[in-house]
Protein backbone atom coordinates (compact mmCIF):
# COMPACT_ATOMS: atom_id res chain seq x y z
CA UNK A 1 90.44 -19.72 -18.65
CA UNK A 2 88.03 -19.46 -21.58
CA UNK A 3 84.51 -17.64 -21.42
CA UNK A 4 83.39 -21.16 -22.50
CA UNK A 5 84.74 -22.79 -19.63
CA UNK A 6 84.17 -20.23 -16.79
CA UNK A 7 80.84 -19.93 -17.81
CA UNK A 8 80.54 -24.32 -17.45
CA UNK A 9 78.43 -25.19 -14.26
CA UNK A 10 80.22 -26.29 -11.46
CA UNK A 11 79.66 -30.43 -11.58
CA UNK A 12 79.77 -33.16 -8.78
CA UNK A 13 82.88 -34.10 -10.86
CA UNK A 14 84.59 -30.75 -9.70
CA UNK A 15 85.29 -31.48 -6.71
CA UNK A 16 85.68 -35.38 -6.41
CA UNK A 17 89.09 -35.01 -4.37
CA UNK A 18 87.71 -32.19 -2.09
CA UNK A 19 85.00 -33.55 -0.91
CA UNK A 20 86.10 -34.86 2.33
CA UNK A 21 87.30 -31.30 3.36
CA UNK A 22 83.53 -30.28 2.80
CA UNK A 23 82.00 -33.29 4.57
CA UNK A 24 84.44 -32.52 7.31
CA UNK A 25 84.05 -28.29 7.41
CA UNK A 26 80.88 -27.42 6.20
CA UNK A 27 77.25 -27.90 6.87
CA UNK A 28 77.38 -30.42 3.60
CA UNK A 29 78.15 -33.48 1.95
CA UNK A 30 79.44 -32.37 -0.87
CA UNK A 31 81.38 -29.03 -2.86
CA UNK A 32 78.62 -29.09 -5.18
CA UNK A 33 75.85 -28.74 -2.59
CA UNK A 34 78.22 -26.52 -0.72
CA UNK A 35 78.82 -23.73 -3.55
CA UNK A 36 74.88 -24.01 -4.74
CA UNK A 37 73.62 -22.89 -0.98
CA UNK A 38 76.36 -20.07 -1.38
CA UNK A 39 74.35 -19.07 -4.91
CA UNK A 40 77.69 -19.89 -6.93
CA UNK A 41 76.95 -22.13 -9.96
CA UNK A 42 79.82 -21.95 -12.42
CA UNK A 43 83.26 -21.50 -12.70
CA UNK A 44 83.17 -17.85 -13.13
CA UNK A 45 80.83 -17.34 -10.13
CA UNK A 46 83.76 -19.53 -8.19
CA UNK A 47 86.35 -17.15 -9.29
CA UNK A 48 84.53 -13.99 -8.53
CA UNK A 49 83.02 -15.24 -4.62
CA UNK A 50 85.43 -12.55 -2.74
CA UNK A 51 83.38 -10.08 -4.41
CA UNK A 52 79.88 -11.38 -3.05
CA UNK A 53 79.48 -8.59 -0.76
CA UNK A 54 77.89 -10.39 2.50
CA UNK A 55 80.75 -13.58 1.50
CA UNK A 56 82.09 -14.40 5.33
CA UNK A 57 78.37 -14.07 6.63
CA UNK A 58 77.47 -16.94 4.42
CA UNK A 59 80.98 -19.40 4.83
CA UNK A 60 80.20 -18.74 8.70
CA UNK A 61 76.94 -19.56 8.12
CA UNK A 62 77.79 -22.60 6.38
CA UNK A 63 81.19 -23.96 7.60
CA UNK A 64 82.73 -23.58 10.15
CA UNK A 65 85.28 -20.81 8.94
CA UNK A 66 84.92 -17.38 10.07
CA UNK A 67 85.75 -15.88 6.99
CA UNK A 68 85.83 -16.38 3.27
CA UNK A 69 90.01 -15.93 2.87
CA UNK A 70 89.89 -18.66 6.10
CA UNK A 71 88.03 -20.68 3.74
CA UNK A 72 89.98 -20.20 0.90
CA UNK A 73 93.73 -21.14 2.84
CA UNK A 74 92.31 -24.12 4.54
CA UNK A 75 90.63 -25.55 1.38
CA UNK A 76 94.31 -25.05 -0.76
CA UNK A 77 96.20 -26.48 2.51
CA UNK A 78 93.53 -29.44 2.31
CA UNK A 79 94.39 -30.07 -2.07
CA UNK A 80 98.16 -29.69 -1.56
CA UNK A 81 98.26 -32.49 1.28
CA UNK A 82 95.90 -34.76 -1.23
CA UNK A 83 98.76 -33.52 -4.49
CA UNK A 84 101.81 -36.09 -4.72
CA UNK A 85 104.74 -34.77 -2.84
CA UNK A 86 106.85 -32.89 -5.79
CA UNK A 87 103.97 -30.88 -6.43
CA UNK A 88 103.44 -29.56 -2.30
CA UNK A 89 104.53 -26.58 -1.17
């Protein structure tokens, strides 16, 4: 990923196919709305959320996941059911 890019704000756009799993586990509508109440803006903030050091207070705060790396494997379980079947796991 390029500095450019990582450094992009996260956009509505960026999460148009995931944003049923947020309706459905989280305290929001959206991932946009989601990721801003967690203080993560762009793509490098994203990438670097493990290392927020008070993380699975705030997803269990917000969703209802105990933990950040619960988060994390339901939200990829959630993306490879939505990919075409040659590309799940």
């Amino acid at each position: 990923m390029s500095k450019k890019i990582g450094e992009s704000l996260l956009l509505d756009k960026d999460f148009l196919f995931e944003n049923d799993f947020y309706r459905q586990n989280t305290n929001f509508n959206t991932g946009l709305e989601f990721y801003h109440a967690l203080g993560v803006f762009t793509f490098n903030d994203k990438n670097r959320m493990c290392n927020i050091p008070n993380i699975d207070e705030l997803i269990c705060k917000n969703s209802k996941f105990k933990t950040y790396n619960e988060f994390l494997d339901a939200s990829i379980k959630f993306t490879e059911k939505s990919l075409p079947e040659f590309f799940q796991t």
